[in-house]
Protein backbone atom coordinates (compact mmCIF):
# COMPACT_ATOMS: atom_id res chain seq x y z
CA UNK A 1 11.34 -22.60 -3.24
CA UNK A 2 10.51 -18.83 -2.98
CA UNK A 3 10.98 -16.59 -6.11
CA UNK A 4 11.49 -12.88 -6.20
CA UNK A 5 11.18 -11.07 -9.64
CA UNK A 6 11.20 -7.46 -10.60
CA UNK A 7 8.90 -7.04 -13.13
CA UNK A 8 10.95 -4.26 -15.50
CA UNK A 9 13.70 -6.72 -15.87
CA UNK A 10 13.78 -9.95 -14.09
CA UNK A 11 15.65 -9.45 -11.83
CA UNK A 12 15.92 -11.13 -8.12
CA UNK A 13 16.62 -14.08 -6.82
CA UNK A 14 15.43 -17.53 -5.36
CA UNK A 15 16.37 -19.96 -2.22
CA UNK A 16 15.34 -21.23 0.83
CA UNK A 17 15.60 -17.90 2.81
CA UNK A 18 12.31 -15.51 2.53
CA UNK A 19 12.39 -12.77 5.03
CA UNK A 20 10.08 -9.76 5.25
CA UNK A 21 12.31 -7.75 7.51
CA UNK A 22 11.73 -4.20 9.22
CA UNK A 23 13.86 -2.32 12.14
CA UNK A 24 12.30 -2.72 15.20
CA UNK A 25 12.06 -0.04 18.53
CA UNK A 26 15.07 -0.84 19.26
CA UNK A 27 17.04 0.16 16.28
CA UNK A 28 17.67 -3.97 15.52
CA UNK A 29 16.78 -5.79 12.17
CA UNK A 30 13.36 -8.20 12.87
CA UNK A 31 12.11 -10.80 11.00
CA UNK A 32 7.96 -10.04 10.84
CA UNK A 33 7.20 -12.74 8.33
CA UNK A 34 7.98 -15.29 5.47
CA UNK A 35 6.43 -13.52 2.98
CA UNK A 36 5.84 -9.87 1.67
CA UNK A 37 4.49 -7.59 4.08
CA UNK A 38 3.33 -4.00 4.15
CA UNK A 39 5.94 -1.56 5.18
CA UNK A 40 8.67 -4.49 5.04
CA UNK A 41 11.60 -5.00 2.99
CA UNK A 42 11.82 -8.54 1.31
CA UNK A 43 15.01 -10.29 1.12
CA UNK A 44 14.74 -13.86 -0.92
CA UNK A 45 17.65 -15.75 -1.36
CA UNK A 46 20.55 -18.53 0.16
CA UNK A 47 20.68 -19.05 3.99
CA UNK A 48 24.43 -19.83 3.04
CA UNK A 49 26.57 -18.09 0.96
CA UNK A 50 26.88 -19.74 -2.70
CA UNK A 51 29.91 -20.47 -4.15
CA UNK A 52 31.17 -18.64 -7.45
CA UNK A 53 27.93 -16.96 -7.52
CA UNK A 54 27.40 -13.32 -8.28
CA UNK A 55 24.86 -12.63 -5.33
CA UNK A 56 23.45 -14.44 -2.04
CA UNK A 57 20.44 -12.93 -1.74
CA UNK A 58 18.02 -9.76 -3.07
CA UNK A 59 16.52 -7.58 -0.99
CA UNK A 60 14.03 -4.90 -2.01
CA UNK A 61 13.50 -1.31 -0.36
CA UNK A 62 9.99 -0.92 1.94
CA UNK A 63 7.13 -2.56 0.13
CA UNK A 64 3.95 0.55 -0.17
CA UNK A 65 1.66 -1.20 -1.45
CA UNK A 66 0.35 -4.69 -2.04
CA UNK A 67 -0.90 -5.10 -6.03
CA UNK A 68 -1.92 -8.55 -5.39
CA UNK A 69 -2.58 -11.27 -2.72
CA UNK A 70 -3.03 -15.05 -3.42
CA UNK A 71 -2.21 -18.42 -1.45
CA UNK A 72 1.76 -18.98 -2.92
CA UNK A 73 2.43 -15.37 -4.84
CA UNK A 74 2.13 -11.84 -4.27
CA UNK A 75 2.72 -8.82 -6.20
CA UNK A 76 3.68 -5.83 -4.77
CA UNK A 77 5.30 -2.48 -5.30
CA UNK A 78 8.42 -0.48 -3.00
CA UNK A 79 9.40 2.69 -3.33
CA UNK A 80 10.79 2.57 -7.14
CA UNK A 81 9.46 -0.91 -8.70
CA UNK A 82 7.44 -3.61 -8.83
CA UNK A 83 8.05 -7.56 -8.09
CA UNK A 84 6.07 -10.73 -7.90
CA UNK A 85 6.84 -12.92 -5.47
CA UNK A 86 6.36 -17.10 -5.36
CA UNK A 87 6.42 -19.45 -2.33
């Protein structure tokens, strides 16, 4: 199941819904991948919404810059932190 951490403090989320999204030529939200991408914002989290839970889903500002590329995880850094991310 993927994982998204921020490193500073743990925080993030996990589920079956990994979207690297980014707005498209036409003003609309696209999905461009399953896992982080350059220039993308990363939403992990539910496909449904969870009951009595606190949050769905987190979703990160525009990733910059890619620390660190494997198989199943990738660490990477947005505007104003840095997360790990697990498939």
């Amino acid at each position: 199941m993927p994982t998204l951490k921020r490193i500073t403090d743990g925080a993030g989320d996990q589920g079956a819904r990994s979207e690297a999204l980014k707005i498209n030529k036409e003003g609309k939200l696209e999905i461009i991948s399953n896992r982080p991408t350059l220039g993308c914002a990363m939403l992990v989290g539910s496909v449904t919404a969870r009951s009595y839970r606190h949050q769905d889903y987190w979703l990160t500002t525009y990733i910059t810059e890619i620390i660190e590329e494997k198989e199943d995880y990738v660490k990477f850094r947005t505007g104003n932190s840095i997360y790990e991310w697990w498939a």
